[in-house]
Protein backbone atom coordinates (compact mmCIF):
# COMPACT_ATOMS: atom_id res chain seq x y z
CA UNK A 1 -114.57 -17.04 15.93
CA UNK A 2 -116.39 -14.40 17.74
CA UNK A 3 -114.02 -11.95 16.75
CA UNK A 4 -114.12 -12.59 12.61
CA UNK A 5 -117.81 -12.50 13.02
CA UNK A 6 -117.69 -8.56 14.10
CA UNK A 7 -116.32 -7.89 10.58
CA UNK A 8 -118.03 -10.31 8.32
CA UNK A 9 -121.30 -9.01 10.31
CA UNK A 10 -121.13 -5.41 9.82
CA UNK A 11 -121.24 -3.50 6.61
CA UNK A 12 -120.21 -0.35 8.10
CA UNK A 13 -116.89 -0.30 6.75
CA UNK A 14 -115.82 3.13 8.40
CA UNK A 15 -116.45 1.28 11.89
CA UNK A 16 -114.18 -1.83 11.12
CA UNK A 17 -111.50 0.69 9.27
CA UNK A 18 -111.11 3.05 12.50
CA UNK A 19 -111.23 -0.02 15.21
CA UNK A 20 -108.11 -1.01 13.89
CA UNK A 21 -106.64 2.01 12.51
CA UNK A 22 -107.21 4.50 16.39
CA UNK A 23 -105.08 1.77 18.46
CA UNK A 24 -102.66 1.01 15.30
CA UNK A 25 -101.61 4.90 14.71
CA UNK A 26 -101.31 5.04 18.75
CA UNK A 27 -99.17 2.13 18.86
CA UNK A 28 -96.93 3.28 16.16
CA UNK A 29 -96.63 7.21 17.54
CA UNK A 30 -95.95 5.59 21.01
CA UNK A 31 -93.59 3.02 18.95
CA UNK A 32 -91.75 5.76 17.69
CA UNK A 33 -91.42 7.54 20.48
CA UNK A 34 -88.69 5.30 21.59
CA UNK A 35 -86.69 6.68 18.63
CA UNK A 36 -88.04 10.39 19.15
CA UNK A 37 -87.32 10.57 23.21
CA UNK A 38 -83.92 9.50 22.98
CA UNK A 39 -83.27 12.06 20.23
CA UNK A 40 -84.75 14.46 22.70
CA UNK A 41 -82.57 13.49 25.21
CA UNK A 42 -79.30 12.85 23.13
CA UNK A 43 -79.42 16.47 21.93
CA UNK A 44 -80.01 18.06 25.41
CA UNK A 45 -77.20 16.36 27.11
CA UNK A 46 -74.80 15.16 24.59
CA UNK A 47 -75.00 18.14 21.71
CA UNK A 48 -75.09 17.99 18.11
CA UNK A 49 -72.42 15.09 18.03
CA UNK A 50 -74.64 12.78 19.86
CA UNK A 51 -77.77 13.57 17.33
CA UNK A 52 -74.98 12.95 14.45
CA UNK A 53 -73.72 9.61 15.85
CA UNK A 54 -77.32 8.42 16.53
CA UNK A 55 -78.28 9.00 13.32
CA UNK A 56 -75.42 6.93 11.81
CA UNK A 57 -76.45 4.00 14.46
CA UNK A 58 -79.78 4.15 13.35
CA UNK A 59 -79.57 2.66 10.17
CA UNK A 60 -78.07 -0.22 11.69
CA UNK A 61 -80.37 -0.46 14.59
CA UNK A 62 -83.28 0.42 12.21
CA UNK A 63 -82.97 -3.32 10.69
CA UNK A 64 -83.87 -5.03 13.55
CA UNK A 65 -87.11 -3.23 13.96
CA UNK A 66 -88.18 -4.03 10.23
CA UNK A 67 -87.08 -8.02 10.99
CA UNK A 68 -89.88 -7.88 13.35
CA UNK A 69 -92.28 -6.30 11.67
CA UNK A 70 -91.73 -8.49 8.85
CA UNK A 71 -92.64 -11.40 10.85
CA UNK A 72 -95.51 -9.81 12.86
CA UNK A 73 -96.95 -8.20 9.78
CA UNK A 74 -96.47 -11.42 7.66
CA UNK A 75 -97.53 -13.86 10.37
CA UNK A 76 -100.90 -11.27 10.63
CA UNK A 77 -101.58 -11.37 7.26
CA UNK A 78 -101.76 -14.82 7.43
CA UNK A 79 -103.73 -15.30 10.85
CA UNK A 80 -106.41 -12.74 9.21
CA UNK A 81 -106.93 -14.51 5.98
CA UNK A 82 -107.14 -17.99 8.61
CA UNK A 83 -109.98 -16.04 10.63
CA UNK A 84 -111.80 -14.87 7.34
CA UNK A 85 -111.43 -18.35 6.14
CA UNK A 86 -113.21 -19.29 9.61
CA UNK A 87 -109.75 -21.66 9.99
CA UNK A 88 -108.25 -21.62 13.36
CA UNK A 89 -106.07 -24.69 12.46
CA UNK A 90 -104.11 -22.60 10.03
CA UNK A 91 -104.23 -18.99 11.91
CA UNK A 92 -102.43 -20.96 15.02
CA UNK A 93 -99.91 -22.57 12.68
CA UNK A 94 -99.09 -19.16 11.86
CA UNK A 95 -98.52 -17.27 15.20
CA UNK A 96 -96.16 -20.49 16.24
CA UNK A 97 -94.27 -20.39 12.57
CA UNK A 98 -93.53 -16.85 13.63
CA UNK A 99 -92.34 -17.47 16.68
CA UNK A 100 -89.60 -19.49 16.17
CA UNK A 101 -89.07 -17.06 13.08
CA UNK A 102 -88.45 -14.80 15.41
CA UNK A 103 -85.76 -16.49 17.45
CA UNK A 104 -83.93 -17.91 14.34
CA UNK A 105 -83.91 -13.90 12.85
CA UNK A 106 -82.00 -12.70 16.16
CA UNK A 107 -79.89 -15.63 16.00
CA UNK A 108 -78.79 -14.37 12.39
CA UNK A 109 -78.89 -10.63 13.10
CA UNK A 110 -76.75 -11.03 16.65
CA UNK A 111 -74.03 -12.52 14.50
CA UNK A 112 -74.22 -9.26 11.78
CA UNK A 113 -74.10 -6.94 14.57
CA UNK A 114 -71.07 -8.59 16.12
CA UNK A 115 -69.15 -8.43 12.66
CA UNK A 116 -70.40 -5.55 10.31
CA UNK A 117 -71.81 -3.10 12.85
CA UNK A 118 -68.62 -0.82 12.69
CA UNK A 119 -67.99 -1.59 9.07
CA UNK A 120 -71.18 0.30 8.26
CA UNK A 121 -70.80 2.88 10.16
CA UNK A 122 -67.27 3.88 8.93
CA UNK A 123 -69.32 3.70 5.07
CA UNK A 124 -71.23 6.88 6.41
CA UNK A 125 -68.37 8.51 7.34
CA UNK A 126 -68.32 8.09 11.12
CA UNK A 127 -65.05 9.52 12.60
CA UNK A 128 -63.45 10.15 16.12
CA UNK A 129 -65.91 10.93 18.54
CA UNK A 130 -69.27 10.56 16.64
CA UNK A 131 -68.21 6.91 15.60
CA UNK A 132 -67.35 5.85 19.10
CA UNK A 133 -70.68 6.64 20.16
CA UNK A 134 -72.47 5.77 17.39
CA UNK A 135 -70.85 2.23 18.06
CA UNK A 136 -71.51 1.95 21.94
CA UNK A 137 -75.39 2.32 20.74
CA UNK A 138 -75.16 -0.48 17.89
CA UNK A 139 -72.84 -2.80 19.51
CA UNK A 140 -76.00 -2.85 22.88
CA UNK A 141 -78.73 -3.00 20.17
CA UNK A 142 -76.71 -6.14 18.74
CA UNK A 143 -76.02 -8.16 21.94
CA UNK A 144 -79.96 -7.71 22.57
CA UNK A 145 -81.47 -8.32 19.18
CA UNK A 146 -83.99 -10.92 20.03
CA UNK A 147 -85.54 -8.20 22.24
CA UNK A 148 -85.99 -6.08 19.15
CA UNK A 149 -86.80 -8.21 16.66
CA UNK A 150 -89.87 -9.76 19.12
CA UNK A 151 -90.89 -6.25 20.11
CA UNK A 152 -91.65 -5.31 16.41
CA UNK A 153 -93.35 -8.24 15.62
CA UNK A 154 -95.21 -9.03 19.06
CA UNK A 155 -97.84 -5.95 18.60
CA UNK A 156 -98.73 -7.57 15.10
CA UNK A 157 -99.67 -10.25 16.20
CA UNK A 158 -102.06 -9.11 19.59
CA UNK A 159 -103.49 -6.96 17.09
CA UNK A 160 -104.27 -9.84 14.19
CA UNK A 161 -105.74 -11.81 17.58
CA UNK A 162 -108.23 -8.77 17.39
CA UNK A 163 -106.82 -7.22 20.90
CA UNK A 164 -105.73 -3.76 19.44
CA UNK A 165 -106.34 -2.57 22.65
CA UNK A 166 -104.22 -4.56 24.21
CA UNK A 167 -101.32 -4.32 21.81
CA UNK A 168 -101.55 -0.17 22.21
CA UNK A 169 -101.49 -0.50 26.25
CA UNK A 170 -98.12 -2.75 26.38
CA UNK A 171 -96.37 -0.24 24.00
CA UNK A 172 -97.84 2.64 25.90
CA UNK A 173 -96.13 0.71 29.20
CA UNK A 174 -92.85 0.40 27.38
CA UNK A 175 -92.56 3.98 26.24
CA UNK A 176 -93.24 5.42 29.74
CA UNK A 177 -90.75 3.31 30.77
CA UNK A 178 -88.24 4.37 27.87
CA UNK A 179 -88.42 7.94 28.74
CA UNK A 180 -88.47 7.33 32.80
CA UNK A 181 -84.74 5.57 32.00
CA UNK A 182 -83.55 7.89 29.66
CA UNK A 183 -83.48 10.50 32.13
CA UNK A 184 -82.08 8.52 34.71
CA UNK A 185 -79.37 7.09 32.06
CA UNK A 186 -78.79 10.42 30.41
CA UNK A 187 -79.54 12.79 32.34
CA UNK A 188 -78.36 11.28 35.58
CA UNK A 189 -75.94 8.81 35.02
CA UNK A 190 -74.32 10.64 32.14
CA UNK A 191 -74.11 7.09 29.82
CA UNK A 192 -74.57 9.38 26.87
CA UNK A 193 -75.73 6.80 24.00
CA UNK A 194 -75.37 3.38 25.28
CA UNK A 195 -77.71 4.45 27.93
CA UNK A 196 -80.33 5.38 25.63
CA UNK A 197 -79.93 1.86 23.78
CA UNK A 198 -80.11 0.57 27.00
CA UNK A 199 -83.41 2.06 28.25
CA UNK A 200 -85.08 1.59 24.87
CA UNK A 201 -84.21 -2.55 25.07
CA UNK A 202 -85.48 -2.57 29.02
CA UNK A 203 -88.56 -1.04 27.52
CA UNK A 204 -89.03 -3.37 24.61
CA UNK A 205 -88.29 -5.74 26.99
CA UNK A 206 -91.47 -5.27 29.17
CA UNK A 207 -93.70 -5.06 25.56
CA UNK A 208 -92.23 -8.22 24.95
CA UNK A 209 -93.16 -9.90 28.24
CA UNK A 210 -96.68 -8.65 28.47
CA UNK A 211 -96.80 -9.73 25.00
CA UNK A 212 -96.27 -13.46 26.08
CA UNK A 213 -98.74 -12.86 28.97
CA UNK A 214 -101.66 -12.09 26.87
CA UNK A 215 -100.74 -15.42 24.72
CA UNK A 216 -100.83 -17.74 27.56
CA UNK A 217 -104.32 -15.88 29.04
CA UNK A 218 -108.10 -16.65 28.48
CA UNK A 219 -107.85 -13.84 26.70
CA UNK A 220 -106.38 -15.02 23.54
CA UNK A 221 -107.36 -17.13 20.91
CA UNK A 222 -104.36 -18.26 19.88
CA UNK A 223 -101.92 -19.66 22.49
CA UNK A 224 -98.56 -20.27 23.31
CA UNK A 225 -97.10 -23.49 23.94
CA UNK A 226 -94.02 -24.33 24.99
CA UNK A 227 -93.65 -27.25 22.48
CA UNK A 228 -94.46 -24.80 19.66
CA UNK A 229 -95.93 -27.56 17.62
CA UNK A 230 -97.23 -27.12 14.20
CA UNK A 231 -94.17 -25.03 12.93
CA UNK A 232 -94.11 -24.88 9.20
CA UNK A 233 -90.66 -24.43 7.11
CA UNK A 234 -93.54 -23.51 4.12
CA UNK A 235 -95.28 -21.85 6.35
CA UNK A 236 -92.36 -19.40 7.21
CA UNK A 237 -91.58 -18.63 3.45
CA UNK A 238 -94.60 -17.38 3.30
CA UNK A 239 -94.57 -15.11 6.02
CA UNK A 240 -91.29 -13.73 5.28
CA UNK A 241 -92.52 -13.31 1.38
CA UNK A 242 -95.54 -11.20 2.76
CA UNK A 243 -93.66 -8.78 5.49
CA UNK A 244 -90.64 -8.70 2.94
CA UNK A 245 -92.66 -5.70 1.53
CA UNK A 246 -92.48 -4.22 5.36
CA UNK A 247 -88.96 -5.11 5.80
CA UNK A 248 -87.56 -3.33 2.60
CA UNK A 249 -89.69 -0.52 3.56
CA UNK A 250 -87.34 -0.41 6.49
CA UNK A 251 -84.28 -0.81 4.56
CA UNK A 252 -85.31 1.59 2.32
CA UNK A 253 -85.45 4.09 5.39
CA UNK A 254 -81.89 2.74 6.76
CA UNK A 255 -80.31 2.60 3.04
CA UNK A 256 -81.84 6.56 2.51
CA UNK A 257 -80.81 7.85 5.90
CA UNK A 258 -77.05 5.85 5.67
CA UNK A 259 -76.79 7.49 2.11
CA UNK A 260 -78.15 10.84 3.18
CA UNK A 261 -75.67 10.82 6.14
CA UNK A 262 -72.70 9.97 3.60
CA UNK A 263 -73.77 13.07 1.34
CA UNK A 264 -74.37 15.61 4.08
CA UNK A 265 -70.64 14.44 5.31
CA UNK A 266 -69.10 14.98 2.04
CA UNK A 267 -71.36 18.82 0.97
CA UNK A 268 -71.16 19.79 4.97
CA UNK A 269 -70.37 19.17 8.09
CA UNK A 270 -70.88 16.79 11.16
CA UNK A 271 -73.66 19.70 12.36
CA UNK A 272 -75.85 19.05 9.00
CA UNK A 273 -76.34 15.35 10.14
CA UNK A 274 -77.63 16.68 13.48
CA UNK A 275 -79.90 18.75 11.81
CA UNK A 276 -80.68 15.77 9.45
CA UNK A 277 -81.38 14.16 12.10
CA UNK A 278 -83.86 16.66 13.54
CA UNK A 279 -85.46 16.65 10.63
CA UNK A 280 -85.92 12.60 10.36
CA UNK A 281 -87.38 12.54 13.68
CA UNK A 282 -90.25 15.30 12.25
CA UNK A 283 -90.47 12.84 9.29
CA UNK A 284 -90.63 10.08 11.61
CA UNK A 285 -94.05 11.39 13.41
CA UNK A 286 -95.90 11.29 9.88
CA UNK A 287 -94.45 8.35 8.88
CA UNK A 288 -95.85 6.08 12.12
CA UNK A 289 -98.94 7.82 11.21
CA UNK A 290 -98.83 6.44 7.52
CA UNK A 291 -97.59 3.03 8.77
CA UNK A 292 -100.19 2.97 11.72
CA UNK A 293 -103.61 3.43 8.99
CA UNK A 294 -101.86 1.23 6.78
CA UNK A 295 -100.88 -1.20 9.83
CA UNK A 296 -105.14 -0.66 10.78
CA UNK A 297 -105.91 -1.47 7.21
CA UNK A 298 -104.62 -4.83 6.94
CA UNK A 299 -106.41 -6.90 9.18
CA UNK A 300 -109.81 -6.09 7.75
CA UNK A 301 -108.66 -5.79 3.93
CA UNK A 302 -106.89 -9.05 4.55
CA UNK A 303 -110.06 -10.39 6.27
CA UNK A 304 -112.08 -9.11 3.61
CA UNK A 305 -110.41 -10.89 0.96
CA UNK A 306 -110.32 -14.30 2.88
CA UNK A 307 -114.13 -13.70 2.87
CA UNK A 308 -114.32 -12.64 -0.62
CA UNK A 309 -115.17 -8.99 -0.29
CA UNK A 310 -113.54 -6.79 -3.26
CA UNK A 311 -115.98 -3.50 -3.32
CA UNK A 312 -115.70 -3.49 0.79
CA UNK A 313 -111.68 -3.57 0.11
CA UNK A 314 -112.35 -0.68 -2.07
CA UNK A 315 -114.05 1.40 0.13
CA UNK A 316 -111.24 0.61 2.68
CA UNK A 317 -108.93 1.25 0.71
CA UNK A 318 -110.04 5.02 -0.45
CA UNK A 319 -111.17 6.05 3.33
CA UNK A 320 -106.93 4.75 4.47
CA UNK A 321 -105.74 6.97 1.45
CA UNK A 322 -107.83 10.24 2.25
CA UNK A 323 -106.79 9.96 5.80
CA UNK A 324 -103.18 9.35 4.96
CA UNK A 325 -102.68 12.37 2.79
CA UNK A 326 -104.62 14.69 4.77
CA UNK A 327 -102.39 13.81 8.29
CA UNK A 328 -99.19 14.39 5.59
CA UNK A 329 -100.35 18.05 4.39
CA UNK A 330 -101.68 19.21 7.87
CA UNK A 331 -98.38 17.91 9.70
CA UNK A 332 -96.77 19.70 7.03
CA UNK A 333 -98.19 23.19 7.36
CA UNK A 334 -97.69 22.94 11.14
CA UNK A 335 -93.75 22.14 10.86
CA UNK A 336 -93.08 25.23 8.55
CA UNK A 337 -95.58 27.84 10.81
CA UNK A 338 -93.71 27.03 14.12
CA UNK A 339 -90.04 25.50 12.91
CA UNK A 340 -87.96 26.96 15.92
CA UNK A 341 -90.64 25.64 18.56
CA UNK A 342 -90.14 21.93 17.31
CA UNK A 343 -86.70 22.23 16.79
CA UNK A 344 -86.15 23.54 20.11
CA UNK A 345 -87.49 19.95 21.52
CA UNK A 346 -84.09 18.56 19.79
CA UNK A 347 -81.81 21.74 20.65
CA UNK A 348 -80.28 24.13 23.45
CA UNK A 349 -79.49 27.23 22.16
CA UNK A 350 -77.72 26.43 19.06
CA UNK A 351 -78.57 28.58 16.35
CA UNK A 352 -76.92 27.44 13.83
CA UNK A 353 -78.64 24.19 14.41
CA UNK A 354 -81.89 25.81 14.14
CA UNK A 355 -81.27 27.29 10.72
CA UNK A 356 -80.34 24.44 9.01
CA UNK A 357 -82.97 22.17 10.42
CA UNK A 358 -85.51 25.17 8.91
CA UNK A 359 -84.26 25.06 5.92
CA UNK A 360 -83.99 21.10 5.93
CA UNK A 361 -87.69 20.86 6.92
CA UNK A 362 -89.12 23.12 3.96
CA UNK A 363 -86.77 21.06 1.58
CA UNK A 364 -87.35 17.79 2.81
CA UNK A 365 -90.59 17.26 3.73
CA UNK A 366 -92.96 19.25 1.13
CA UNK A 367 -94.03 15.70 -0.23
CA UNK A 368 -93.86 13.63 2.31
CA UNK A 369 -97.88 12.94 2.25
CA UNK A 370 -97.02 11.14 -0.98
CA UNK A 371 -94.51 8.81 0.64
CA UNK A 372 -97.38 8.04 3.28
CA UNK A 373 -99.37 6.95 0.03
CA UNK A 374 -96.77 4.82 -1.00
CA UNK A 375 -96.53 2.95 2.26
CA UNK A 376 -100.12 2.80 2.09
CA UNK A 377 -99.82 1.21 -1.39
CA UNK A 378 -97.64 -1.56 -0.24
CA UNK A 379 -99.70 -2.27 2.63
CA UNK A 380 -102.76 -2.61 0.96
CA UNK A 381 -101.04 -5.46 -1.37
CA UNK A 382 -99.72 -7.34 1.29
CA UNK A 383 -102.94 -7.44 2.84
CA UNK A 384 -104.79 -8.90 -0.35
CA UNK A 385 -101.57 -11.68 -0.60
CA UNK A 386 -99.48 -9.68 -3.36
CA UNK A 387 -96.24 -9.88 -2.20
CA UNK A 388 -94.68 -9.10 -5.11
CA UNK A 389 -95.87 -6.00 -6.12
CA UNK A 390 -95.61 -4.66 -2.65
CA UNK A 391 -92.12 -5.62 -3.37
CA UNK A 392 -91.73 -4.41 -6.29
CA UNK A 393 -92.84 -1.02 -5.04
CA UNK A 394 -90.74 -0.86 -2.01
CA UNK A 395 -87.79 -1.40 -3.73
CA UNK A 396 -87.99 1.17 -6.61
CA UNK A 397 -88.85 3.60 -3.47
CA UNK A 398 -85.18 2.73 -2.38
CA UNK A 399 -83.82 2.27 -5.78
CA UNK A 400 -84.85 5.67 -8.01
CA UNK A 401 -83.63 7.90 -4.86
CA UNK A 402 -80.05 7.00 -6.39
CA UNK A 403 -79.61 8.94 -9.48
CA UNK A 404 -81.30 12.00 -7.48
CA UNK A 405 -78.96 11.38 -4.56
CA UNK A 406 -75.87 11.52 -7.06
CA UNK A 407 -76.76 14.03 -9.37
CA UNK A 408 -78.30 16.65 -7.21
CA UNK A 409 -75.44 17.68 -5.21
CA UNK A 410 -73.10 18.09 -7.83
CA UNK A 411 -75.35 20.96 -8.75
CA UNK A 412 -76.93 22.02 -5.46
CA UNK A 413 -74.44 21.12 -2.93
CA UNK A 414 -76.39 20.34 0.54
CA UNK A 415 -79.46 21.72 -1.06
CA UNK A 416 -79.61 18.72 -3.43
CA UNK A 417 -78.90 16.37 -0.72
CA UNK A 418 -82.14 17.61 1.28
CA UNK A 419 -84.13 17.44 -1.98
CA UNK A 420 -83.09 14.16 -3.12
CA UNK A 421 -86.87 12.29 -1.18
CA UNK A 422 -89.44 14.66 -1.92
CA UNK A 423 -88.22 14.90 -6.11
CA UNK A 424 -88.13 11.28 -6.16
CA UNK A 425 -91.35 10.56 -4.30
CA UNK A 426 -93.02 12.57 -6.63
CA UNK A 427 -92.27 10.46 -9.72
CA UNK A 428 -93.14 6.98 -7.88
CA UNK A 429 -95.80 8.17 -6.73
CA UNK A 430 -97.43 8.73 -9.88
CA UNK A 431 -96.73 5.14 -11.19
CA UNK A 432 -97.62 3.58 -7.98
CA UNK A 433 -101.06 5.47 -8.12
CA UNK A 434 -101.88 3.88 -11.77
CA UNK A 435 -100.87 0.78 -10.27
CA UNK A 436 -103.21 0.47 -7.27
CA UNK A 437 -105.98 1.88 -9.54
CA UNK A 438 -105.68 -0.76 -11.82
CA UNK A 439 -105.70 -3.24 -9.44
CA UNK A 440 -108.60 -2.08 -7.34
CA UNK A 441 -110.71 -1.86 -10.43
CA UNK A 442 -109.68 -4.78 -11.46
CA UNK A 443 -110.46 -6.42 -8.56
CA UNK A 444 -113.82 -5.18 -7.97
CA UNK A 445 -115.15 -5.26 -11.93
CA UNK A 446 -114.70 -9.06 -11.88
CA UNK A 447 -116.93 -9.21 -8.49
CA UNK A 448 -120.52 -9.02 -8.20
CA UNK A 449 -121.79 -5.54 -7.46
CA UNK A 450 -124.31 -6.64 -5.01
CA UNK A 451 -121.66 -6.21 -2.49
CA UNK A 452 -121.13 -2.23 -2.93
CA UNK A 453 -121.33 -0.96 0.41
CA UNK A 454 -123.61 2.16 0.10
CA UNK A 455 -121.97 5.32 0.48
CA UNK A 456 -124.03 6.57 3.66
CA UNK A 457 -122.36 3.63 5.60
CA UNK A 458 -118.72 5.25 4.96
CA UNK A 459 -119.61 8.98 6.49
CA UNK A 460 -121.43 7.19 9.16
C-alpha cells in the first residue's frame, strides 16, 4: 500500500491535486488528439465534405469511447476507495470486474454498429457522398470496438494503480503513432476516412497492449490473470452506476453534436457542418482539459473519502474549479484574437470556411468555461460515490439543450443553432453551482474541523 500511503501521509493537498491532474490533462490532450489529427488531415486532403461526414460519424464513434471510460472511470473509483480503505482484496476484484466488463460492452456495441450505424447517420441528414464516407469510418470503428472500448478505459485504470506516468507515456506512444499513419493513409494512400479510422484503432491498439504489459509487470499492484477470478455481477453494477455519469457525459456530446448536425443541415448547408466541425475540435481542446483536472481529481477525492477526509475534499475541490475556469476563459480569448490561424490547421484556402467557423467560434464557445465546471461537478460526485446526482446532472446537460435547440432557429436561423450550448450552459450552471455548494458544506459541517488543511499548504 505504498502508494495510498503518499496521500494519506501528506497534507499538502496542492501536491496530491497536481500529481494526478499534470499526467491526466496530458493524457486527455494527447487522447484527443486522435480526434483532432484526423480532422487535420480529413480537411487537407478530403475538403469540407470529409470534415462534414466525420462529424456525422462521430457521434456514433463517440459512444464507444464513453463505454470505456465508463468502465475505467467506474472501476477507478472503486479501486481508490479499496486503497483508501487499505483493501487490496476489493481494489483487485474491481480491475478484473472491469475487465470482463469490458469485453461483454464490445460484444454488445459490435452488434449496434453492425445494425444501426447507418440508421443514425441518415437521422442527421447524411446524403450522397458525405454519408458514404461517414459510413466507411463507423462501419471500421464497429468491426474493432473492443479496441475502443479497452483503450478508454485502460488509462483509468494505470492511473487508479497510481502509475499516471505510465498511463500518459502509452497514450503519448499511440498518438505518435496515429498521426505517423494518418499521413501515410491519407496523405499517401488516399483511403480518405476509413484510413483515418484505421490508423486511430492501430494506435489504440498499441495503448491497449502496453496497457496489459504494465498489468502483468512488477510494476503493478494489481495483476492480470488469465483466469480473471473474483469477477463480481454486483460488483459490475456498481461500476457501471458510477462511470454512468461519464458515459452520459459522452452521450450528451454525441446526442448535441448529432442534433447540432441535423439543425445546421436544415438552416444551411453541408459547409456549416464543416465549420461545425472546426469549431468542435476547438471545443474539444478545452474540454480534455476540463475532463483531464476532473479525471486528476478523482483518485485523491475518492481516496480521501475512503479515508474519511471531507475539508481535504474541499480544498480539492475549489483548487480543480479555479483551474478549470481559468484554462476555459484564457483558451477563449486566444481562439477569438487569432481565429484564421487555428482555422487554417483545419482548412486550405477556403474562405468561406473561415468565416463561418469565426463566427461559429464567438457564438459557440463564449461559455464554454462553465461547461468545464459542469464536468467538473459530475466528477467530483462520482468520486465521493454519488452516482446519482452526477447523473442527474449529466442528463439535464443533454436534456435542457432541447427547447433552445428548437426554438432558437426558428428565430435566428443558423445563428440560433450556434447559440443553442453556451445559452443553455448558462442556466445549468447556476443550479449545478447551488448544488455542489450545498453538498460540500454539507459534507464538511458534519466533520470535525481539526482536519482543515491550512491555507499556506494550498499556494505551496
Amino acid at each position: 500500500m505504498q502508494s495510498s500511503s503518499f496521500i494519506l501521509s501528506s497534507n499538502n493537498i496542492s501536491k496530491n491535486f497536481w500529481r494526478y491532474t499534470i499526467p491526466s490533462v496530458a493524457a486527455m490532450l494527447v487522447n484527443g488528439l486522435y480526434q483532432i489529427v484526423d480532422g487535420i488531415f480529413v480537411g487537407h486532403y478530403v475538403g469540407y465534405q470529409g470534415l462534414a461526414a466525420i462529424n456525422m460519424a462521430w457521434p456514433i464513434t463517440f459512444v464507444l469511447s464513453g463505454l470505456g471510460l465508463m468502465i475505467g472511470i467506474g472501476s477507478g473509483t472503486l479501486i481508490s476507495i479499496a486503497r483508501g480503505e487499505q483493501s487490496m482484496t476489493n481494489a483487485q476484484r474491481a480491475f478484473n470486474t472491469g475487465l470482463i466488463l469490458t469485453f461483454i460492452i464490445s460484444c454488445l456495441s459490435f452488434a449496434a454498429f453492425a445494425f444501426f450505424g447507418g440508421y443514425f447517420l441518415q437521422l442527421q441528414g447524411a446524403q450522397q457522398d458525405i454519408k458514404h464516407l461517414a459510413l466507411d469510418y463507423v462501419s471500421t470503428f464497429g468491426n474493432a470496438a473492443f479496441i475502443t472500448v479497452l483503450a478508454g478505459a485502460m488509462p483509468m485504470l494505470i492511473r487508479n494503480d497510481d502509475s499516471p506516468k505510465i498511463a500518459t507515456a502509452l497514450l503519448v506512444i499511440g498518438a505518435l503513432t496515429n498521426i505517423v499513419l494518418d499521413y501515410v493513409f491519407l496523405g499517401l494512400m488516399d483511403w480518405e476516412l476509413k484510413g483515418a479510422a484505421i490508423a486511430t484503432l492501430i494506435a489504440q491498439g498499441i495503448t491497449c497492449v502496453g496497457g496489459l504489459i504494465y498489468f502483468c509487470s512488477q510494476y503493478s499492484t494489481l495483476k492480470l490473470k488469465i483466469s480473471l477470478p473474483q469477477f463480481s455481477w454486483s460488483e459490475s453494477q456498481k461500476i457501471m452506476s458510477l462511470g454512468s455519469s461519464a458515459l452520459i457525459m459522452y452521450l450528451y456530446g454525441s446526442f448535441v453534436v448529432a442534433l447540432h448536425n441535423y439543425q445546421f443541415m436544415v438552416y444551411g448547408t453541408e459547409l456549416t457542418v464543416g465549420a461545425f466541425a472546426i469549431v468542435g475540435y476547438m471545443m474539444t481542446m478545452y474540454y480534455l482539459v476540463a475532463e483531464g483536472i476532473g479525471e486528476g481529481l478523482q483518485p485523491p477525492v475518492s481516496y480521501y473519502y475512503g479515508a474519511k477526509k471531507p475539508q481535504y475534499i474541499r480544498q480539492t475541490l475549489i483548487l480543480a474549479m479555479k483551474t478549470t475556469v481559468i484554462a476555459g476563459i484564457a483558451w477563449f480569448l486566444l481562439l477569438t484574437s487569432f481565429p484564421s490561424t487555428l482555422i487554417s490547421l483545419f482548412n486550405n484556402s477556403n474562405s468561406s470556411l473561415t468565416l463561418e467557423a469565426t463566427q461559429g467560434i464567438r457564438l459557440h464557445l463564449f461559455a464554454m468555461f462553465l461547461d468545464g465546471f459542469i464536468v467538473l461537478a459530475t466528477m467530483y460526485f462520482m468520486s465521493v460515490n454519488q452516482a446519482s446526482k452526477a447523473l442527474v446532472i449529466s442528463i439535464s446537460n443533454m436534456l435542457i439543450q432541447l427547447p433552445f435547440l428548437y426554438f432558437l432557429p426558428k428565430f435566428l436561423g443558423v445563428a440560433g443553432v450556434w447559440l443553442t450550448m453556451p445559452i443553455s450552459t448558462m442556466v445549468l450552471s447556476v443550479v449545478v453551482g447551488a448544488i455542489v455548494w450545498k453538498d460540500i458544506n454539507q459534507r464538511c459541517s458534519n466533520h470535525d474541523d481539526s482536519d482543515l488543511v491550512p491555507a499556506q499548504l494550498i499556494e505551496e
